[in-house]
Each structure stands twice: as C-alpha cells, then as structure tokens.
C-alpha atoms as a PDB file:
ATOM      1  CA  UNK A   1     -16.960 -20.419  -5.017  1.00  0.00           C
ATOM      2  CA  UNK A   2     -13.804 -20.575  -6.000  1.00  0.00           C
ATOM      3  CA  UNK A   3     -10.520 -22.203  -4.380  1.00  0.00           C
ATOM      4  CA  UNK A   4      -8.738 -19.394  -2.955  1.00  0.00           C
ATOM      5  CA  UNK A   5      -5.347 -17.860  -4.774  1.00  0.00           C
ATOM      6  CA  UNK A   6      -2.557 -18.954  -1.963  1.00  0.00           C
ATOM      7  CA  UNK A   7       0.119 -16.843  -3.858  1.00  0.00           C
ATOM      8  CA  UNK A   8      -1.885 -14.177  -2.885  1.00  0.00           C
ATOM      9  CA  UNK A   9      -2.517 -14.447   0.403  1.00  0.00           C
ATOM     10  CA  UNK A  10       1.305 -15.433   0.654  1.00  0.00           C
ATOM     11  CA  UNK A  11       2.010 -12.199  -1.131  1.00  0.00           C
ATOM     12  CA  UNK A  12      -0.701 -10.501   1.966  1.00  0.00           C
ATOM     13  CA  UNK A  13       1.671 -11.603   4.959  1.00  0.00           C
ATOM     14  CA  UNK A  14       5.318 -11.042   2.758  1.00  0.00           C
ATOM     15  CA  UNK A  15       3.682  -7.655   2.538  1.00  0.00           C
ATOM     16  CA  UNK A  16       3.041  -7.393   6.458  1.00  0.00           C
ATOM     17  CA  UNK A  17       6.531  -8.281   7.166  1.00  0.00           C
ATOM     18  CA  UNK A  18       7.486  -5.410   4.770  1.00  0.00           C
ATOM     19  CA  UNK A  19       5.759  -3.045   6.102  1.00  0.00           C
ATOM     20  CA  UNK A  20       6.574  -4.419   9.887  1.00  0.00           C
ATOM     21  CA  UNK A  21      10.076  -4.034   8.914  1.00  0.00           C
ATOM     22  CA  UNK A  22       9.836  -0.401   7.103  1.00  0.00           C
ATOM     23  CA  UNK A  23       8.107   0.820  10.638  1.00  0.00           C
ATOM     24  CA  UNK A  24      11.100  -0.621  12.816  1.00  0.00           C
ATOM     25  CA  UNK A  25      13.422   1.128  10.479  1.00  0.00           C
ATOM     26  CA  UNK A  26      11.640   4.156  10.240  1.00  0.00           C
ATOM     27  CA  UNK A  27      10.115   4.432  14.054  1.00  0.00           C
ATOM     28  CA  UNK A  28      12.651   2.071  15.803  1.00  0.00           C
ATOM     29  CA  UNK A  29      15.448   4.866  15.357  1.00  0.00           C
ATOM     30  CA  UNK A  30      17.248   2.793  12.641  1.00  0.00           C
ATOM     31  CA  UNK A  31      16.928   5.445   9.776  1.00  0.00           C
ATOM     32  CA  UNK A  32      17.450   8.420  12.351  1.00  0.00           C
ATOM     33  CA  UNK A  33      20.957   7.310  13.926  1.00  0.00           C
ATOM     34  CA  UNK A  34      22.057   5.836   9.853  1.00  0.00           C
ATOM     35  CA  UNK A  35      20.995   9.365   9.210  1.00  0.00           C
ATOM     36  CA  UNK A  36      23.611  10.993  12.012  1.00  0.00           C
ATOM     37  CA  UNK A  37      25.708   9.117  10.606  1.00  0.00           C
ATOM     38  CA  UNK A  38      25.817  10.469   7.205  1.00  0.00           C
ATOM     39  CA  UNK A  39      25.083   9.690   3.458  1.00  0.00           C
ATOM     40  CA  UNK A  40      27.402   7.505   2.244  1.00  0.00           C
ATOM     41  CA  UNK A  41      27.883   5.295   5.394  1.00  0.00           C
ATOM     42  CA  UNK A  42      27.479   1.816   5.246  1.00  0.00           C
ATOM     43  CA  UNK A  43      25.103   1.812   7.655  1.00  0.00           C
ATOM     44  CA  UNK A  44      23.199   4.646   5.680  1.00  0.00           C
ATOM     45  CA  UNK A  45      22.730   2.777   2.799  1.00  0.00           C
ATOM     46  CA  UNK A  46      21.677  -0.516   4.354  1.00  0.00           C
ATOM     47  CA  UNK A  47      19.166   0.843   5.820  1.00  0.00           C
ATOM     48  CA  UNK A  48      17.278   3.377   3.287  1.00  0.00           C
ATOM     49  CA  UNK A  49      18.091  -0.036   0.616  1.00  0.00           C
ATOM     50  CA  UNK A  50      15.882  -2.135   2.927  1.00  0.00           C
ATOM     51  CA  UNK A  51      13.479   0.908   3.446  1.00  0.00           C
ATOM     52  CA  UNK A  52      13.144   0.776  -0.738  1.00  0.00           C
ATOM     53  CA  UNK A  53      13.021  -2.726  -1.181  1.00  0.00           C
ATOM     54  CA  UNK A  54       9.938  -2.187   1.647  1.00  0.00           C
ATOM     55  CA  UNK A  55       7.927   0.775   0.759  1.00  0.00           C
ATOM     56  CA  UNK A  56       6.165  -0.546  -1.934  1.00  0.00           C
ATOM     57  CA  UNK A  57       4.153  -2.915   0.676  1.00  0.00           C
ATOM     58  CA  UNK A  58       1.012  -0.523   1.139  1.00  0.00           C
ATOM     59  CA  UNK A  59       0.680  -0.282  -2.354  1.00  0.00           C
ATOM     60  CA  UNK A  60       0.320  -4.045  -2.679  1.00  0.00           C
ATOM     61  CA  UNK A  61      -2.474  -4.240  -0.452  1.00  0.00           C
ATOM     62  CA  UNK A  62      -4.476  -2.058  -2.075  1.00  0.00           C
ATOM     63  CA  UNK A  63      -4.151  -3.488  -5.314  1.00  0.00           C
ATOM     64  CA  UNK A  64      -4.559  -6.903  -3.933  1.00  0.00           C
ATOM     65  CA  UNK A  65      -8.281  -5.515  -2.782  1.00  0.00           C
ATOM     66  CA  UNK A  66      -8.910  -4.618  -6.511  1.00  0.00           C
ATOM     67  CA  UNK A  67      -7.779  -7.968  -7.734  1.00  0.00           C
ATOM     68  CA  UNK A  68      -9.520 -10.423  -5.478  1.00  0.00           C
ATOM     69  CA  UNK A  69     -12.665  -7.412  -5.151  1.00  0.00           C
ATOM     70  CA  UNK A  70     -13.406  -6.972  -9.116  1.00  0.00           C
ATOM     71  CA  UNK A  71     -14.971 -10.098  -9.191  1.00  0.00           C
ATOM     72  CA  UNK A  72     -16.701 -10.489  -5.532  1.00  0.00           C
ATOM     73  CA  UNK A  73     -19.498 -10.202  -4.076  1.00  0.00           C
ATOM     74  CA  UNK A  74     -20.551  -6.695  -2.654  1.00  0.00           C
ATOM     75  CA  UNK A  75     -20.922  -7.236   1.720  1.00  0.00           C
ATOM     76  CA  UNK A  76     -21.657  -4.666   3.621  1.00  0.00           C
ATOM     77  CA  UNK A  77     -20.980  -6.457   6.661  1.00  0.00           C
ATOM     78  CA  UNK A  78     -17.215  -7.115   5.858  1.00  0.00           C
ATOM     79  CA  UNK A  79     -16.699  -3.304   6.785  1.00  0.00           C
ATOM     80  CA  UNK A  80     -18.624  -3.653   9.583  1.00  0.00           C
ATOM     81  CA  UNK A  81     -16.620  -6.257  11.015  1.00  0.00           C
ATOM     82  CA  UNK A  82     -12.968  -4.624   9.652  1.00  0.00           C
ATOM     83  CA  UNK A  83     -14.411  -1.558  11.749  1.00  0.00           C
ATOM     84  CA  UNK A  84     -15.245  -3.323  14.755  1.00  0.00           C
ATOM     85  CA  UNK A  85     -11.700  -4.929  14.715  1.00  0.00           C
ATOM     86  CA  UNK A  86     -10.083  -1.162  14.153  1.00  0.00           C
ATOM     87  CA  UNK A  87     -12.106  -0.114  17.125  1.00  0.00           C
ATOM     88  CA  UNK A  88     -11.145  -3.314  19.250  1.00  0.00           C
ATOM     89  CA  UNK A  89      -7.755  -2.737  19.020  1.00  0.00           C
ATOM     90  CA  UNK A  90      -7.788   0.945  19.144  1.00  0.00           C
ATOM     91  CA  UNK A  91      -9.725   0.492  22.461  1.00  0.00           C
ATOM     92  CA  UNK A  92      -7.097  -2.828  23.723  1.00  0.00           C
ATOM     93  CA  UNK A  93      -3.407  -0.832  22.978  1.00  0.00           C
ATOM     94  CA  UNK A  94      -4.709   2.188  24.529  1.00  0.00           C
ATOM     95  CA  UNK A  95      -5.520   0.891  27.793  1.00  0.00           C
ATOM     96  CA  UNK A  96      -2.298  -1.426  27.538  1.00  0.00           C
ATOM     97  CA  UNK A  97      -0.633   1.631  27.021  1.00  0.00           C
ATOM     98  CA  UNK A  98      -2.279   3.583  29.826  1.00  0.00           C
ATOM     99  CA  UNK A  99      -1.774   0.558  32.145  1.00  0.00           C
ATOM    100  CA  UNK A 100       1.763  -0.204  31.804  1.00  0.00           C
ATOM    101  CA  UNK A 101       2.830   3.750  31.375  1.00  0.00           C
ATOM    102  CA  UNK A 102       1.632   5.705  34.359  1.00  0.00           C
ATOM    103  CA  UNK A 103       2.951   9.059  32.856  1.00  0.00           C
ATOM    104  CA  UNK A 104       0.963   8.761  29.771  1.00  0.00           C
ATOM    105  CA  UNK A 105      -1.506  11.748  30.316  1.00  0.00           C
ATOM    106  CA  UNK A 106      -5.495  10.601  29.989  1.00  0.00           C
ATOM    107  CA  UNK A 107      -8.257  13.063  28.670  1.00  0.00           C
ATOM    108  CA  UNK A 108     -11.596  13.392  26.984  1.00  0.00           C
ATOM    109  CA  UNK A 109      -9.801  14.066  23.436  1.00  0.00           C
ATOM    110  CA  UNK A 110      -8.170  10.669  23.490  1.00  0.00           C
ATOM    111  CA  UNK A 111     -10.829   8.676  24.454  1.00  0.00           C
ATOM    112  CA  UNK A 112     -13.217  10.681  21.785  1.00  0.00           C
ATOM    113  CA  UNK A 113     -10.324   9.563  19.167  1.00  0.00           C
ATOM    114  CA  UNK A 114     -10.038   5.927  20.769  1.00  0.00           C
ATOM    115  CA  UNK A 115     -13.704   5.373  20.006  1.00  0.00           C
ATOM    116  CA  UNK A 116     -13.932   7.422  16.521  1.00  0.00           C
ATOM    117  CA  UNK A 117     -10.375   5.971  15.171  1.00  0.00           C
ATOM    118  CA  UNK A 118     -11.863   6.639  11.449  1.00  0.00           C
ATOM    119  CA  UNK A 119     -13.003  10.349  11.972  1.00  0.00           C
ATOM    120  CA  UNK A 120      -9.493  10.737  13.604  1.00  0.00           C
ATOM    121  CA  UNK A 121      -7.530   8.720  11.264  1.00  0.00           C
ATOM    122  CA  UNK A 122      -5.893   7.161  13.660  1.00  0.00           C
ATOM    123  CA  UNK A 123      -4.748   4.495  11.305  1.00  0.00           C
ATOM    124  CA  UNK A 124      -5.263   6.465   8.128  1.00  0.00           C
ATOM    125  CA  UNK A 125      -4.816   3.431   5.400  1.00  0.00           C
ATOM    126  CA  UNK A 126      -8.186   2.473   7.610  1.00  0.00           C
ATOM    127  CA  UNK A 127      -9.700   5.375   6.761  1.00  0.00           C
ATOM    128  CA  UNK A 128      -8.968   5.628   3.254  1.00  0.00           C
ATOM    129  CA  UNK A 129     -10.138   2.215   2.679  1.00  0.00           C
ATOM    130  CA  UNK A 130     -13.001   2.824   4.543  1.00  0.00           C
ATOM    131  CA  UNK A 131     -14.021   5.537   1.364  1.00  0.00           C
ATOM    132  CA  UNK A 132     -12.628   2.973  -0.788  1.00  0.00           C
ATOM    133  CA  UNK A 133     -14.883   0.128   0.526  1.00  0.00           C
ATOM    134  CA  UNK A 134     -18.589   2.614  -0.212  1.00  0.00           C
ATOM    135  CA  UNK A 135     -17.200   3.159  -3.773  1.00  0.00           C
ATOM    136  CA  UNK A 136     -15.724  -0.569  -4.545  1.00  0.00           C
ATOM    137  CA  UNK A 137     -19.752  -1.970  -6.501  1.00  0.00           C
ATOM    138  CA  UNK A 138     -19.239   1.278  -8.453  1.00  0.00           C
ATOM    139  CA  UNK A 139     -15.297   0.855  -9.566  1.00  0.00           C
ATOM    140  CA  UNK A 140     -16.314  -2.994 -10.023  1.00  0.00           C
ATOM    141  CA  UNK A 141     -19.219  -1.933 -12.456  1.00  0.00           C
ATOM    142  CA  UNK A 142     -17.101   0.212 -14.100  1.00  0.00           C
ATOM    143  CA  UNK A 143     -14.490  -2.084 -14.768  1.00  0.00           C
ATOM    144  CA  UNK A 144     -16.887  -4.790 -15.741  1.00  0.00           C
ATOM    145  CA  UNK A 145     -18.417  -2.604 -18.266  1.00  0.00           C
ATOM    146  CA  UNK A 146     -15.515  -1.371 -19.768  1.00  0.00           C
ATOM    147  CA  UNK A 147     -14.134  -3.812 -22.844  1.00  0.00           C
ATOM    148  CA  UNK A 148     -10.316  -4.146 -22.943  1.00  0.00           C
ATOM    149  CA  UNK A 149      -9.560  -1.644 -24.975  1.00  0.00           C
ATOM    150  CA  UNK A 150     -11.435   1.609 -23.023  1.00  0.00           C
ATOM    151  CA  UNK A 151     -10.046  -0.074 -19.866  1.00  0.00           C
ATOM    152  CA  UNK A 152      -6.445  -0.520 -20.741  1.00  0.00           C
ATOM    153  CA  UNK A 153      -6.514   3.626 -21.806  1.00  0.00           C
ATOM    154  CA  UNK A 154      -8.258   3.797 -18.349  1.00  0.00           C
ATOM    155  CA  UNK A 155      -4.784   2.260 -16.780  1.00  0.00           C
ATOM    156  CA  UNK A 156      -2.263   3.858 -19.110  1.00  0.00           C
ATOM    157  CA  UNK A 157      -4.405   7.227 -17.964  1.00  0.00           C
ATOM    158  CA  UNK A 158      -4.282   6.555 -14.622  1.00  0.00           C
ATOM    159  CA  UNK A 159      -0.371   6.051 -14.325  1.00  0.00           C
ATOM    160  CA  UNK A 160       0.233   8.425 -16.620  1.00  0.00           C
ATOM    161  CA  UNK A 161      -1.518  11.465 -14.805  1.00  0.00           C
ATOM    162  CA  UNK A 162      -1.841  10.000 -11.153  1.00  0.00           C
ATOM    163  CA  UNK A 163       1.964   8.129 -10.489  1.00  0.00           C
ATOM    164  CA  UNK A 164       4.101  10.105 -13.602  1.00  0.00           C
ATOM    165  CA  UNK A 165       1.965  13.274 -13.253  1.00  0.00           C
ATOM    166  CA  UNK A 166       1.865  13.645  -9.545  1.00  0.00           C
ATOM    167  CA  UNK A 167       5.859  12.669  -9.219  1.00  0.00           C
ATOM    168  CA  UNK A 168       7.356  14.558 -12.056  1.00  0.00           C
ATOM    169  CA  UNK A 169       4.632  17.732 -13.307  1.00  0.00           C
ATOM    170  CA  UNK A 170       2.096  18.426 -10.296  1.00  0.00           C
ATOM    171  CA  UNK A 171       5.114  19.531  -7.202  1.00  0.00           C
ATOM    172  CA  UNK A 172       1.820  20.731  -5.508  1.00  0.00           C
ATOM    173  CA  UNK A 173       0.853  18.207  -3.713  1.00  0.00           C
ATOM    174  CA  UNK A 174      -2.689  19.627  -3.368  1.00  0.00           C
ATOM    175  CA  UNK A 175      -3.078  19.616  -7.203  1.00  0.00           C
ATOM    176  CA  UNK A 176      -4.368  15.828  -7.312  1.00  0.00           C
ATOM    177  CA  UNK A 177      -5.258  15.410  -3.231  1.00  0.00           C
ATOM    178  CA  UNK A 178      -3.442  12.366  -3.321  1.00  0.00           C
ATOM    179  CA  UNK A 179      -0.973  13.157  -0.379  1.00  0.00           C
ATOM    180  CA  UNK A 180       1.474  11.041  -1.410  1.00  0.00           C
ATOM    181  CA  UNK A 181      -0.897   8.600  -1.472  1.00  0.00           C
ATOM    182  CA  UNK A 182      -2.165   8.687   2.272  1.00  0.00           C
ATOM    183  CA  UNK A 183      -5.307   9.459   0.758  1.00  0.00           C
ATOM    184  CA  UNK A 184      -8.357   7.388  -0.399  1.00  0.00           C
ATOM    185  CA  UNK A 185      -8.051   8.960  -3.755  1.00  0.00           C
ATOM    186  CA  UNK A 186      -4.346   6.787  -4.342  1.00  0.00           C
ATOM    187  CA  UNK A 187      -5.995   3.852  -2.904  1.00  0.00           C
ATOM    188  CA  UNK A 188      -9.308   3.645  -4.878  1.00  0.00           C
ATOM    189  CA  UNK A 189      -6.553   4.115  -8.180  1.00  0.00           C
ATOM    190  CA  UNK A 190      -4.749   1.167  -7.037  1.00  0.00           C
ATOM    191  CA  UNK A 191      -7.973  -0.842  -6.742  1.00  0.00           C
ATOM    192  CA  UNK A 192      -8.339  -0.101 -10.187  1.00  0.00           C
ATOM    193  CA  UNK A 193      -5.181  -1.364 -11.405  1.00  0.00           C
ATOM    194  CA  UNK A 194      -5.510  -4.316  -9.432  1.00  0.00           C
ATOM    195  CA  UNK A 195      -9.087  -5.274 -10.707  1.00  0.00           C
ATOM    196  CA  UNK A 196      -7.749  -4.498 -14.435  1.00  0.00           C
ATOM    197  CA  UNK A 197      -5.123  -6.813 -13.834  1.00  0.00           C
ATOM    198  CA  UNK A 198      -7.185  -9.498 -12.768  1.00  0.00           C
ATOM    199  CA  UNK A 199      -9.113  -9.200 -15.358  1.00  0.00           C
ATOM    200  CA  UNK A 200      -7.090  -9.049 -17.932  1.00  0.00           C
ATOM    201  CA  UNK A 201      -3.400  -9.892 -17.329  1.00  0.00           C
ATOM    202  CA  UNK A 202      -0.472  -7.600 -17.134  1.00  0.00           C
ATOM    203  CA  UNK A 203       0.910  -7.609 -20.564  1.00  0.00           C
ATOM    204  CA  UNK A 204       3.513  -4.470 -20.388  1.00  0.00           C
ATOM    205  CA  UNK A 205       6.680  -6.627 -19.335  1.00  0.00           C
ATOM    206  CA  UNK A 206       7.374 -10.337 -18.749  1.00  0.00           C
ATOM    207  CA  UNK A 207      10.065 -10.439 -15.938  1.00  0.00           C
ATOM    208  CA  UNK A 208       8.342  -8.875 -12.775  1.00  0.00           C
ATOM    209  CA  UNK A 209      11.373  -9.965 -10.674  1.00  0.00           C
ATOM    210  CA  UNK A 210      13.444  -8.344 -12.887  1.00  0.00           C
ATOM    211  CA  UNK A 211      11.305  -4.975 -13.161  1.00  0.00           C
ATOM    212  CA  UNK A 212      10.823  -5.643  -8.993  1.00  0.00           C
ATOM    213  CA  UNK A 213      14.570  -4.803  -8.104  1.00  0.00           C
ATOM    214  CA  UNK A 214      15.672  -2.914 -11.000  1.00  0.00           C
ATOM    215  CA  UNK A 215      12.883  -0.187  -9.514  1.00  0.00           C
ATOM    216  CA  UNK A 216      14.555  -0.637  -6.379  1.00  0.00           C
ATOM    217  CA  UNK A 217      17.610  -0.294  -7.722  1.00  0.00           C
ATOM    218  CA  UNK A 218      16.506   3.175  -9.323  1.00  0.00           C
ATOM    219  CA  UNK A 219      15.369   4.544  -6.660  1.00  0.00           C
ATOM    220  CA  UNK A 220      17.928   4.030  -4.435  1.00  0.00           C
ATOM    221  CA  UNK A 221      20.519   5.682  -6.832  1.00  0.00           C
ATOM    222  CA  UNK A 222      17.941   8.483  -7.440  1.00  0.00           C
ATOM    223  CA  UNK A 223      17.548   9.086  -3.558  1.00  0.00           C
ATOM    224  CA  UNK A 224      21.826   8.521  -3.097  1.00  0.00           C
ATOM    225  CA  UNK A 225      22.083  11.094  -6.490  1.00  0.00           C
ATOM    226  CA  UNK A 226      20.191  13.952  -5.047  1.00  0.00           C
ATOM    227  CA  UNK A 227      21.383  14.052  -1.237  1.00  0.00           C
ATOM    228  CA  UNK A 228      19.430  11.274   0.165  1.00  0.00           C
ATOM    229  CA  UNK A 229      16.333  12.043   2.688  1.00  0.00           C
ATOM    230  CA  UNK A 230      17.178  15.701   3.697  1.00  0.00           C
ATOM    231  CA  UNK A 231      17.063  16.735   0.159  1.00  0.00           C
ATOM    232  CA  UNK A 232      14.919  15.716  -2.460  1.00  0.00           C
ATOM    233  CA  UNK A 233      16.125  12.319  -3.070  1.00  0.00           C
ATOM    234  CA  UNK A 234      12.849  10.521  -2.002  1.00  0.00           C
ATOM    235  CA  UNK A 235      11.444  11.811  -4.962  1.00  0.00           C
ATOM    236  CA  UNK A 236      11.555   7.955  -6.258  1.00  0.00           C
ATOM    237  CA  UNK A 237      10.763   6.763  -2.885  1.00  0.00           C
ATOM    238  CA  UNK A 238       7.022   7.786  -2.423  1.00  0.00           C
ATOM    239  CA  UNK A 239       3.833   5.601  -2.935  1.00  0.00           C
ATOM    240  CA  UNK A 240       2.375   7.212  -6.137  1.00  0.00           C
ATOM    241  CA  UNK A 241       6.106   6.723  -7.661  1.00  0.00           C
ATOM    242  CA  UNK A 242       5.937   5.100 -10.848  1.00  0.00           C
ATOM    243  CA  UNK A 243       8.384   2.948  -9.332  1.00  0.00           C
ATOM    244  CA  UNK A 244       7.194   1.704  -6.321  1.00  0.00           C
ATOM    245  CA  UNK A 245       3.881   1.564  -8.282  1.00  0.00           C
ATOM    246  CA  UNK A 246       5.626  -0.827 -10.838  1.00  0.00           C
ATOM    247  CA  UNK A 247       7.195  -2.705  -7.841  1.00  0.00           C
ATOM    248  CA  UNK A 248       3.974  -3.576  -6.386  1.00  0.00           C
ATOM    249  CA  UNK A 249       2.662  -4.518  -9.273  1.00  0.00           C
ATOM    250  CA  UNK A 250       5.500  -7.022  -9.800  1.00  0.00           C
ATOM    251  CA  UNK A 251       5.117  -8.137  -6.936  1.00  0.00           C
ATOM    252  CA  UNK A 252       1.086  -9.119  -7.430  1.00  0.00           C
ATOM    253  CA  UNK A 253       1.942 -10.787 -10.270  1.00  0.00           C
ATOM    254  CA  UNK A 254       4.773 -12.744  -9.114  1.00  0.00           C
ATOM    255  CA  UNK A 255       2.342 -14.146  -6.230  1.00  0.00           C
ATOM    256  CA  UNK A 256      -0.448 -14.395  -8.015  1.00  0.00           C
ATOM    257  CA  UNK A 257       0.913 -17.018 -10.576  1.00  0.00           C
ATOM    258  CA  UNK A 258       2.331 -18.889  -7.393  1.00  0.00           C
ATOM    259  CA  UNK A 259       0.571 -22.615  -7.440  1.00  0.00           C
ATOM    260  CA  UNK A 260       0.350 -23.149  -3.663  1.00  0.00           C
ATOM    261  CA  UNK A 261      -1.643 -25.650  -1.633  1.00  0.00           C
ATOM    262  CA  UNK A 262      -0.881 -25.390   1.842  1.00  0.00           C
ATOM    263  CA  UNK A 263      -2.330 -25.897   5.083  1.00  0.00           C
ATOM    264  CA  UNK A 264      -1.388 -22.889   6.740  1.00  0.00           C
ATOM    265  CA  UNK A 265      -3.096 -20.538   3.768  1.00  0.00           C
ATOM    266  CA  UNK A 266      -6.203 -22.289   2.949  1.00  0.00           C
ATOM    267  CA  UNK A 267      -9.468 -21.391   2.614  1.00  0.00           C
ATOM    268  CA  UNK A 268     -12.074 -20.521  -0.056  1.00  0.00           C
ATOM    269  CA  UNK A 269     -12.824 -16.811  -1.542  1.00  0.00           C
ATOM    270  CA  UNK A 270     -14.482 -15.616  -4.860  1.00  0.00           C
ATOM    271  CA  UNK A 271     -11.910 -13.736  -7.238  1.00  0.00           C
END
C-alpha cells in the first residue's frame, strides 16, 4: 500500500466543479441566451471562454483511471459497487422527480431504463467506463509489457491517429467510432495515456500551465475565427481535440506533482 497521491484526488473534485460548471452553462440556458445574443458579445465570449477552459474535465477523469489503474490491483467488485451506486441514484432522482413534478408522464419504458441505466446509457461516461473497466487487466498487461520505447510509439500513435486523425483527416465521425469521444473506444485511449504517464513521466514539454491555457487560448480563437458554435468553430472544442487532450494532460501532471497532506483528501490507494 501506498500513501495516496492528494494532488490527484484534488485534481478529481477541480474536475467535478468543471464539469458542474460546463453543464450549468451548457443546460442552465447560459450558452443559449449568450448565443441570441450574438458572436462577438461580451457575454458570448465569457461564456464559451469558461465552457473551454471546462471541457477538458471528462478527459481528465479518464486518464486519471489509467494513472492510478496501471499499477492496481484488478477488483471486480469495484464495478459492482460503481453500478449499484449508478442504479441508486438513477432509481432516487427519478422518483424525486416524479414526486415533486406531477406532470412528468410515468410508463413501463422509463422504469425499464431507470433499472437498466447502462443498457440505456443513461449516463453514457458510465457506460463507456463500464467497457473500459472488463478491458482495464488487459491494457495494464499491455502497458506493463511494453519497454519505453514500443510504448512511447504506442502514445505518439495513439494521438497521432485517434486526437490529430479524428479532428483534422477522418470528418466521418463513424470512421474511428469514437463519437467525439462519448464512446468507450476514446476512454479506454485515455486510460492508456494516463497509465503511460504514470509510468513513465511526461517528457514532451515542461510548463503544463503554460501548455494548459495556451490550448485554451487556441481554441477559443479557432471557435471565434470560424463563426463560433453554429459553424464549425468547435472544431478545437471537442474531447478527442489534440487540445483539450493536451489540456487534460496538463492538468494531470500539474496535480499529480502537488505534495499535499490534508485531512479532507486522505486515505490510502495503490498507484
């Protein structure tokens, strides 16, 4: 056992927050009445800035699973218990929801989807990971066996054909099946990447902060450049990106170097 990496779990709940904040933006009507408003309005920017400083969240989570996962212990029962949380609160909001909204129509389809939230995708990154989780003793052995040198061309592979590739050549979003990477095919690629950089350091830059907002900064003027969201300017602004892929990689290694020792993130893990 190993003392657990705070900066990492720190970097788990900065995540939530981003991602908390990217859904009020995006579902709390923020980005829809910035978008009546017009490109080019103060309020229009704001808002799709803080969207791009937020999207690369999801990505961080999955390669957080490949960095403290490359080195742990296989358990079954961990997705047994993740499921049985999924289902609990699957189960808990919709009866909330059917309590406190009379109008809100009840049927056999929704309660079939209430109890099967993974065949339904309900909460698709659950579902993905769910495919992730059966393959994660088979990506560990594989990265494990690897030496440095087959497993860095694995990475430079990867992010050449699945983040450059799937942004700038393959338009068709079928070509790969990542689906702009709702898909467990994006996720299990970011475990990779995560596990390769735990195991052996991220040696393409040296200023993650620096590479963190100058992505930003890219995509934003990329997305401004060519006509915002109702044109193609979220071309940058799209998991597989290679610049929200570089951003949560930044990120990861910004937290992960973090020497923490606190009370409210404790406990022990292996890595």
């Amino acid at each position: 056992m190993k003392r657990r990496n705070y900066g990492i779990d720190l970097l788990r709940i900065v995540a939530m927050y981003m991602i908390v904040l990217y859904h009020c933006l995006l579902l709390g009507g923020v980005i829809t009445k910035a978008t009546q408003i017009g490109i080019g309005s103060i309020n229009y920017d704001i808002s799709w800035l803080l969207d791009t400083l937020c999207y690369c969240a999801v990505n961080c989570y999955a390669l957080i699973s490949g960095y403290v996962g490359v080195k742990s212990k296989f358990k079954l029962q961990n997705i047994i218990k993740l499921w049985f949380q999924v289902l609990f609160y699957s189960v808990v909001l919709n009866i909330i929801i059917w309590v406190t909204i009379p109008n809100v129509p009840i049927n056999k389809g929704l309660l079939i989807q209430m109890l099967m939230p993974i065949s339904f995708e309900r909460y698709w990154y659950f579902s993905a990971y769910f495919i992730l989780f059966a393959f994660m003793p088979f990506l560990n052995l594989l990265l494990n066996k690897l030496d440095k040198s087959m497993a860095t061309k694995l990475l430079i592979t990867l992010i050449l054909v699945c983040s450059f590739g799937e942004t700038f050549i393959f338009r068709a979003k079928t070509f790969l099946s990542l689906q702009s990477g709702y898909s467990a095919p994006w996720l299990i690629i970011l475990y990779l990447i995560g596990g390769y950089i735990k195991l052996y350091g991220w040696k393409f830059w040296k200023h993650d902060k620096t590479v963190y907002f100058s992505m930003a900064i890219l995509s934003f003027a990329v997305f401004l450049l060519l006509g915002g969201e109702q044109s193609h300017g979220r071309v940058l602004i799209n998991y597989p990106a290679p610049t929200m892929l570089f951003m949560g990689i930044a990120l990861l290694n910004i937290f992960s170097k973090l020497s923490l020792n606190s009370r409210i993130i404790q406990g022990d893990i292996y890595e």
